[in-house]
Protein backbone atom coordinates (compact mmCIF):
# COMPACT_ATOMS: atom_id res chain seq x y z
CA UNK A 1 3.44 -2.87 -32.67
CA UNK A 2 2.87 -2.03 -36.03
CA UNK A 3 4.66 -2.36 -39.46
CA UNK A 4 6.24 0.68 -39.66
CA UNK A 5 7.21 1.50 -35.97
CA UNK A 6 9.15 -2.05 -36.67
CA UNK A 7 10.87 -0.37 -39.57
CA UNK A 8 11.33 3.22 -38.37
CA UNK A 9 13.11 1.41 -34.87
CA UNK A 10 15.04 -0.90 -37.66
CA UNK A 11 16.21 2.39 -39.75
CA UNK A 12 16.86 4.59 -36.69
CA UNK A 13 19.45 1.80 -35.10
CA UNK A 14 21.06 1.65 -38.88
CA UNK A 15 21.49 4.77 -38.74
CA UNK A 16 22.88 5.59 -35.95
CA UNK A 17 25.72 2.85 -36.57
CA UNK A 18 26.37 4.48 -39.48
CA UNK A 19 26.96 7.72 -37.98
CA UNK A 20 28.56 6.22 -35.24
CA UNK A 21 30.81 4.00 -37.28
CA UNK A 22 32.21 7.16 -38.93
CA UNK A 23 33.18 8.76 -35.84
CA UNK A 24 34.92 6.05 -34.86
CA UNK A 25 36.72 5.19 -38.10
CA UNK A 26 37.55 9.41 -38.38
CA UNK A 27 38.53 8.48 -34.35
CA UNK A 28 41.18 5.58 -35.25
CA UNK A 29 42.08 6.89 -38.21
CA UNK A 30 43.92 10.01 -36.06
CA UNK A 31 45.36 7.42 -33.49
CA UNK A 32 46.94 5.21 -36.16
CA UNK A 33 44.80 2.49 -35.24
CA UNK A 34 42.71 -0.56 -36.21
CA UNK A 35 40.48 0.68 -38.90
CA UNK A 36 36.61 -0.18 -39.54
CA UNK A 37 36.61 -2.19 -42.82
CA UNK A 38 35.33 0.10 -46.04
CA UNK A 39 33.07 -2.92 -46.43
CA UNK A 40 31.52 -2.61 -43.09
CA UNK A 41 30.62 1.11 -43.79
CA UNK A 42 28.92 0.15 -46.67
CA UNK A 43 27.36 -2.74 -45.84
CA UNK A 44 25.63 -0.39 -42.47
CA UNK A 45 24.66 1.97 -45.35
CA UNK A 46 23.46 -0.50 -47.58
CA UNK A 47 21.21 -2.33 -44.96
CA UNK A 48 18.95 0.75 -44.27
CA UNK A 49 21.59 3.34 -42.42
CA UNK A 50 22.99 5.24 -45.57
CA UNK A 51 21.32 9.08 -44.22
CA UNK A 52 23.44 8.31 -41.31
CA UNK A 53 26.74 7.33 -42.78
CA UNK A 54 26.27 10.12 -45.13
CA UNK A 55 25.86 13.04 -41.83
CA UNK A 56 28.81 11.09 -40.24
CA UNK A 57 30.68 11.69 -43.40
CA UNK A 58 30.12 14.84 -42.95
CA UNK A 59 29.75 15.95 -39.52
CA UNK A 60 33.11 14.55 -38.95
CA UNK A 61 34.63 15.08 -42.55
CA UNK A 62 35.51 11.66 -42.91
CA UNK A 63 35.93 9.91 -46.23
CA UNK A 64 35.07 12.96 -48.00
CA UNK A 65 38.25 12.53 -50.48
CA UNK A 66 37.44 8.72 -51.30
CA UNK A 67 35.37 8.96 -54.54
CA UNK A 68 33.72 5.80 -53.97
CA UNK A 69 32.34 7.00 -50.98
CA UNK A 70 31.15 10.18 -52.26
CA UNK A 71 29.45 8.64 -54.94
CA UNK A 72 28.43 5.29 -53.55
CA UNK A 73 26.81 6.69 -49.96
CA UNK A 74 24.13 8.84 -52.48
CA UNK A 75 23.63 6.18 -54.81
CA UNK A 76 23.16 3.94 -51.98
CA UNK A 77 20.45 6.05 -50.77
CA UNK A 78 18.84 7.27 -53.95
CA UNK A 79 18.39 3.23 -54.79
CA UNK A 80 16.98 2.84 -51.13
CA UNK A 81 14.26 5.79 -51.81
CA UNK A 82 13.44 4.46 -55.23
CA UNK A 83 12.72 1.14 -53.61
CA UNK A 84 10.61 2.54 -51.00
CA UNK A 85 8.56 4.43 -53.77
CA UNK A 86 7.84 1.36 -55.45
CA UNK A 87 7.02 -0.96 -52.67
CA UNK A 88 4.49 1.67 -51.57
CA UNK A 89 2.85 1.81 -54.89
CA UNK A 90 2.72 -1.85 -55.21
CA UNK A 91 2.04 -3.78 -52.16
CA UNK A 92 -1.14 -4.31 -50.62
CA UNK A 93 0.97 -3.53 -47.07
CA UNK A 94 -0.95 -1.52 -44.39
CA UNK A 95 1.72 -0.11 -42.51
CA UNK A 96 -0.19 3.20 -41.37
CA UNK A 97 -3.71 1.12 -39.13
């Protein structure tokens, strides 16, 4: 397998956590129960799965009011397309053989 079917498997998993982990969170958060750590929903987004988090956010209209998460989920992934931009520029990676 190639480079980037390793990393497009890697980001697709991320991101469906991260969509999933909203549901879930919205989910509990109705029931009164157990909630999903803040951390852990940013630490899914911050490890590849923010364009997830962010269509969980708002397919199921979850966190919307919590300022740090309607600032921090973009900024999350405007950081993680700024560092794909400049690995692509400058590494010597094949990733499309």
């Amino acid at each position: 397998m190639k480079v980037l079917q390793y990393i497009l498997i890697y980001l697709g998993i991320l991101n469906l956590t991260g969509f999933a982990l909203m549901g879930i969170d919205k989910l509990k958060a109705k029931m009164h129960s157990f909630r999903i750590p803040e951390a852990a929903l940013f630490l899914v987004a911050a490890f590849g799965g923010s364009i997830g988090s962010l269509l969980g956010m708002a397919v199921f209209r979850h966190k919307t009011k919590h300022l740090s998460f309607l600032i921090g989920m973009p900024v999350i992934l405007v950081i993680q397309i700024a560092l794909v931009i400049v690995l692509y520029f400058s590494m010597d990676i094949v990733l499309f053989e």
